[in-house]
N, C-alpha and C. Protein backbone atom coordinates (compact mmCIF):
# COMPACT_ATOMS: atom_id res chain seq x y z
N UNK A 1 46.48 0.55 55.27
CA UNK A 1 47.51 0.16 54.33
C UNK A 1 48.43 1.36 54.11
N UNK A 2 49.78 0.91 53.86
CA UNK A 2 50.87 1.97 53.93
C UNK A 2 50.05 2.37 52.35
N UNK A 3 50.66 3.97 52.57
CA UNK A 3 50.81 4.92 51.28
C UNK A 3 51.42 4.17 49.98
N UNK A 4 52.69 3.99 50.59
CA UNK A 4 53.32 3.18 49.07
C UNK A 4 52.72 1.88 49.11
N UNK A 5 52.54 1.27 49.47
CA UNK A 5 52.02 -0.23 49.08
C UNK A 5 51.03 0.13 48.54
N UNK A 6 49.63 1.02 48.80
CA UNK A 6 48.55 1.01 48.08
C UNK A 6 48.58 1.98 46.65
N UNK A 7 49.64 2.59 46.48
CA UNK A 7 50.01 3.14 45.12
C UNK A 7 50.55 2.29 43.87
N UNK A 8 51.14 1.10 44.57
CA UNK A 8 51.36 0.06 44.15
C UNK A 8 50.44 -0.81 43.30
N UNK A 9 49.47 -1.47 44.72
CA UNK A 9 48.89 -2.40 44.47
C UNK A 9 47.74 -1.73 43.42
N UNK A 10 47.30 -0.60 43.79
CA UNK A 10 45.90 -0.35 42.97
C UNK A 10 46.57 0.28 41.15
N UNK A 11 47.83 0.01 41.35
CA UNK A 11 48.36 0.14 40.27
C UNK A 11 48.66 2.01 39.42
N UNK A 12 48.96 2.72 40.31
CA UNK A 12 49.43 3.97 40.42
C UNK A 12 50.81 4.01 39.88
N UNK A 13 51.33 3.33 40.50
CA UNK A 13 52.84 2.95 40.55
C UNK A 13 53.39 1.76 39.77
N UNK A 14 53.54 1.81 38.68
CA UNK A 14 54.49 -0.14 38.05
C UNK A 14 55.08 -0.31 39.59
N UNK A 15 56.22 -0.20 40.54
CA UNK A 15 56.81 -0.80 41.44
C UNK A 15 56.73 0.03 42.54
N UNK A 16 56.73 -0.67 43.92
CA UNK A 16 56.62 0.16 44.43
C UNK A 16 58.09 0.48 44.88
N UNK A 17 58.66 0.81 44.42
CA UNK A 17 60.31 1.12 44.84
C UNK A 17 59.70 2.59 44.31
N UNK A 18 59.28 2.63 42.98
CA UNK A 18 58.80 4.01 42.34
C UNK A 18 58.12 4.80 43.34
N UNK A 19 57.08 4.01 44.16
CA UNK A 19 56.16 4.74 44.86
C UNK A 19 57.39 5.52 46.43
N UNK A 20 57.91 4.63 46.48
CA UNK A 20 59.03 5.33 47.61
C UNK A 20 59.61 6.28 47.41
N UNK A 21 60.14 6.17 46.20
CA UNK A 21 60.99 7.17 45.22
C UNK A 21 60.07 8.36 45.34
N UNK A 22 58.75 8.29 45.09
CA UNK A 22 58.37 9.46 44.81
C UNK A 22 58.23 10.31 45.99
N UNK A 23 57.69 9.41 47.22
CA UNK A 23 57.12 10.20 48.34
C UNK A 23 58.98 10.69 49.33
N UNK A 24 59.88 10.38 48.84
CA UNK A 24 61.15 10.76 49.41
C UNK A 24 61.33 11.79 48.36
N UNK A 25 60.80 12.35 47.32
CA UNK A 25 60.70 13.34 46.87
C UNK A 25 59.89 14.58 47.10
N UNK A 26 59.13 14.09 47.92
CA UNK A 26 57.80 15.06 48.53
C UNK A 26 56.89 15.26 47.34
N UNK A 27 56.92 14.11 46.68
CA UNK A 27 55.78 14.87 45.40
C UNK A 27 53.83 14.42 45.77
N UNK A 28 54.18 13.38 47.02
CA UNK A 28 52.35 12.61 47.04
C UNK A 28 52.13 13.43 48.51
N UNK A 29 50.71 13.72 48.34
CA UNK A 29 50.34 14.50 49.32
C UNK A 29 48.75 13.64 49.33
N UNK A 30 48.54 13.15 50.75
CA UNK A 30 46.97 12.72 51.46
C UNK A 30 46.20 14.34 51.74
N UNK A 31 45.35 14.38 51.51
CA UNK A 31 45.03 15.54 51.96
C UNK A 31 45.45 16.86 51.96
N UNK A 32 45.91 17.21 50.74
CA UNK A 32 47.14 18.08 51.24
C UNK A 32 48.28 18.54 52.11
N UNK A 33 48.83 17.10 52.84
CA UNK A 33 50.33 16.94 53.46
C UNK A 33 50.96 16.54 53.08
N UNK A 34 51.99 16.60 52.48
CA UNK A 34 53.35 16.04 51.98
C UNK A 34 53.45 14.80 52.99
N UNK A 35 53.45 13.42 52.90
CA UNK A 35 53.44 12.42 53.38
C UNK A 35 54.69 11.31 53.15
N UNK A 36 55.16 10.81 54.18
CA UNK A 36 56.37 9.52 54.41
C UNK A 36 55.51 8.24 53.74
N UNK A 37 56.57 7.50 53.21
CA UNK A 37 56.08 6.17 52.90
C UNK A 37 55.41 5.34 54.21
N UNK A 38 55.13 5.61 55.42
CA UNK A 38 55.01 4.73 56.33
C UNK A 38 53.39 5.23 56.43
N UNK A 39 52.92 6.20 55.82
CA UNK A 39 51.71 6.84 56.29
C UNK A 39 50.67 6.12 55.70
N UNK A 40 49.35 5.77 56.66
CA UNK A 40 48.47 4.77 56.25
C UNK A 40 47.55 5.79 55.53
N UNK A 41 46.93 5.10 54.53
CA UNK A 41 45.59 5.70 53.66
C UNK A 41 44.20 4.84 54.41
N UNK A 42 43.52 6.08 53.83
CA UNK A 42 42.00 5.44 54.77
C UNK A 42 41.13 5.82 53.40
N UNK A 43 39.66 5.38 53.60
CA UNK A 43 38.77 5.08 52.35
C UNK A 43 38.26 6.59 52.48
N UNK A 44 38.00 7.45 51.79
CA UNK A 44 38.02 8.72 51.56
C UNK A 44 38.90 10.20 51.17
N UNK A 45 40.22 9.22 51.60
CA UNK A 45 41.32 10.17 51.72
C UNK A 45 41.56 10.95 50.25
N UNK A 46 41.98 12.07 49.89
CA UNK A 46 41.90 12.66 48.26
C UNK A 46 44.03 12.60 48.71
N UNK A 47 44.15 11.68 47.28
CA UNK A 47 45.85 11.40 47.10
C UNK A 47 45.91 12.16 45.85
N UNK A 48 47.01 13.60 46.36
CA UNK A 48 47.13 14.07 45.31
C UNK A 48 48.90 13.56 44.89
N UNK A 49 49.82 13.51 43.69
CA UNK A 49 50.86 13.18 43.02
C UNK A 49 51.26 14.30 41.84
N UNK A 50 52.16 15.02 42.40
CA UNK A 50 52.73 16.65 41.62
C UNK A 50 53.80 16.09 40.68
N UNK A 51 53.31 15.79 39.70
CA UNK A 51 53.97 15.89 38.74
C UNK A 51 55.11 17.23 38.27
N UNK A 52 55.71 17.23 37.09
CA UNK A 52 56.63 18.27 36.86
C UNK A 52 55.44 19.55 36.22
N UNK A 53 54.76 18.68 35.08
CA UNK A 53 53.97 19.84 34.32
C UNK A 53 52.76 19.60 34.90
N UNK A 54 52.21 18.67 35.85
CA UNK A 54 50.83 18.65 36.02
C UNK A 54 50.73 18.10 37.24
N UNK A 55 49.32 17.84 37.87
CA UNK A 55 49.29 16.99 39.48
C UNK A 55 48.21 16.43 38.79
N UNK A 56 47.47 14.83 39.49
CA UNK A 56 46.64 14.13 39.19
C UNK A 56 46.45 13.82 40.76
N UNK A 57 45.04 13.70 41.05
CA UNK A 57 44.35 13.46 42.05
C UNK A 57 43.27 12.77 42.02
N UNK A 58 43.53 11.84 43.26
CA UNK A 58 42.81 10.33 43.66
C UNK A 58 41.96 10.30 44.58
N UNK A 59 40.89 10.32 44.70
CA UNK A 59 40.00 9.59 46.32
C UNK A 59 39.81 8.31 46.22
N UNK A 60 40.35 7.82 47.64
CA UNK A 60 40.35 6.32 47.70
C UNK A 60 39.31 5.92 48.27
N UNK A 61 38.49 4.79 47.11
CA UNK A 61 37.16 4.32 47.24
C UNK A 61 37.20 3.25 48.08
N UNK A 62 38.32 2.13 48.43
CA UNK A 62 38.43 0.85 48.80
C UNK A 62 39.59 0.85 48.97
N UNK A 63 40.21 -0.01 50.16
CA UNK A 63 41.22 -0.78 50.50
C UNK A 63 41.49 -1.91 49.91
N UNK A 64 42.44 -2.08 48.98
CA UNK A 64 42.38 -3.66 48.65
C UNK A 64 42.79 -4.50 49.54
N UNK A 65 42.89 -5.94 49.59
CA UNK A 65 42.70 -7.23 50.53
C UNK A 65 43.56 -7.64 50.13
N UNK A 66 44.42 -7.09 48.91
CA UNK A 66 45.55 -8.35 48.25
C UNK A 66 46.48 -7.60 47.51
N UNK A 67 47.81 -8.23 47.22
CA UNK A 67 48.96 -7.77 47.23
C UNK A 67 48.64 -6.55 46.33
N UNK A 68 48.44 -7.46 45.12
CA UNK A 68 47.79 -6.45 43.83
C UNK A 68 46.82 -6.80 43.02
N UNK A 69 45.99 -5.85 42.41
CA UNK A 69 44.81 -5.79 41.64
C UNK A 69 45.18 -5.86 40.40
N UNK A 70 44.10 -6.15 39.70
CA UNK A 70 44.06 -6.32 37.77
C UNK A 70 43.81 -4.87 37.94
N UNK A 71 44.33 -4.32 36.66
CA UNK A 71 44.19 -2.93 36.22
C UNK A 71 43.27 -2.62 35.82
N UNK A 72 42.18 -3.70 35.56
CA UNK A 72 41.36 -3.51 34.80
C UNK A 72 40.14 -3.12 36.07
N UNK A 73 40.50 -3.64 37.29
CA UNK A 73 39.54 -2.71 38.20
C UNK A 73 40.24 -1.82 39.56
N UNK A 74 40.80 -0.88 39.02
CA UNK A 74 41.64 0.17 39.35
C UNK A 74 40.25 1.11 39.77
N UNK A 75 39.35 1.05 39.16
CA UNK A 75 38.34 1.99 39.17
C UNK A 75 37.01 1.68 41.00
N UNK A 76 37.44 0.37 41.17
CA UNK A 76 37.01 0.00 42.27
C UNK A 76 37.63 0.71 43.03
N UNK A 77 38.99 0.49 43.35
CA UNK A 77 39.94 1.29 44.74
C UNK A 77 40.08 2.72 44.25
N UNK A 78 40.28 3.57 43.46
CA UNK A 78 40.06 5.16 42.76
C UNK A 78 39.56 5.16 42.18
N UNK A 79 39.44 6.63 42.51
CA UNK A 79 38.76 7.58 41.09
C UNK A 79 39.31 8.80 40.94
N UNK A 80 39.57 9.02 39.75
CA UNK A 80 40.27 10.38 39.64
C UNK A 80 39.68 10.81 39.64
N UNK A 81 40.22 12.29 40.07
CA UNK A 81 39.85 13.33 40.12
C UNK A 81 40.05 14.49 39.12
């Protein structure tokens, strides 16, 4: 699954226009690479997102199957870090 779609769907992102926005900013990094919206995530990968005053970091537990998830199990596909 693309980068931005799954920032999206697991609910990282309200839209993913946001999630584009961000990675054409260079702020989301897989692994520590600055990454294109076209770049696929895999189940282990650590997604870090550089904020202005802070960074928050993700390992992705699950791929979701569907467009988008309830927020309420966000905790299935991540976990912060």
């Amino acid at each position: 699954m693309r980068i931005d779609k799954f920032l999206n769907s697991v609910n990282i992102t309200k839209r993913r226009s946001i999630a584009q926005d961000m990675l054409a900013n260079k702020v989301v990094e897989i692994n520590g690479v600055v990454v294109k919206p076209s770049k696929n995530v895999d189940v282990g990968d650590i997604i870090t997102i550089n904020y202005l005053e802070s960074s928050k970091k993700y390992e992705v537990l699950l791929l979701p199957a569907t467009k988008s998830t309830p927020k309420s199990e966000q905790h299935k596909y991540v976990k912060e870090l």
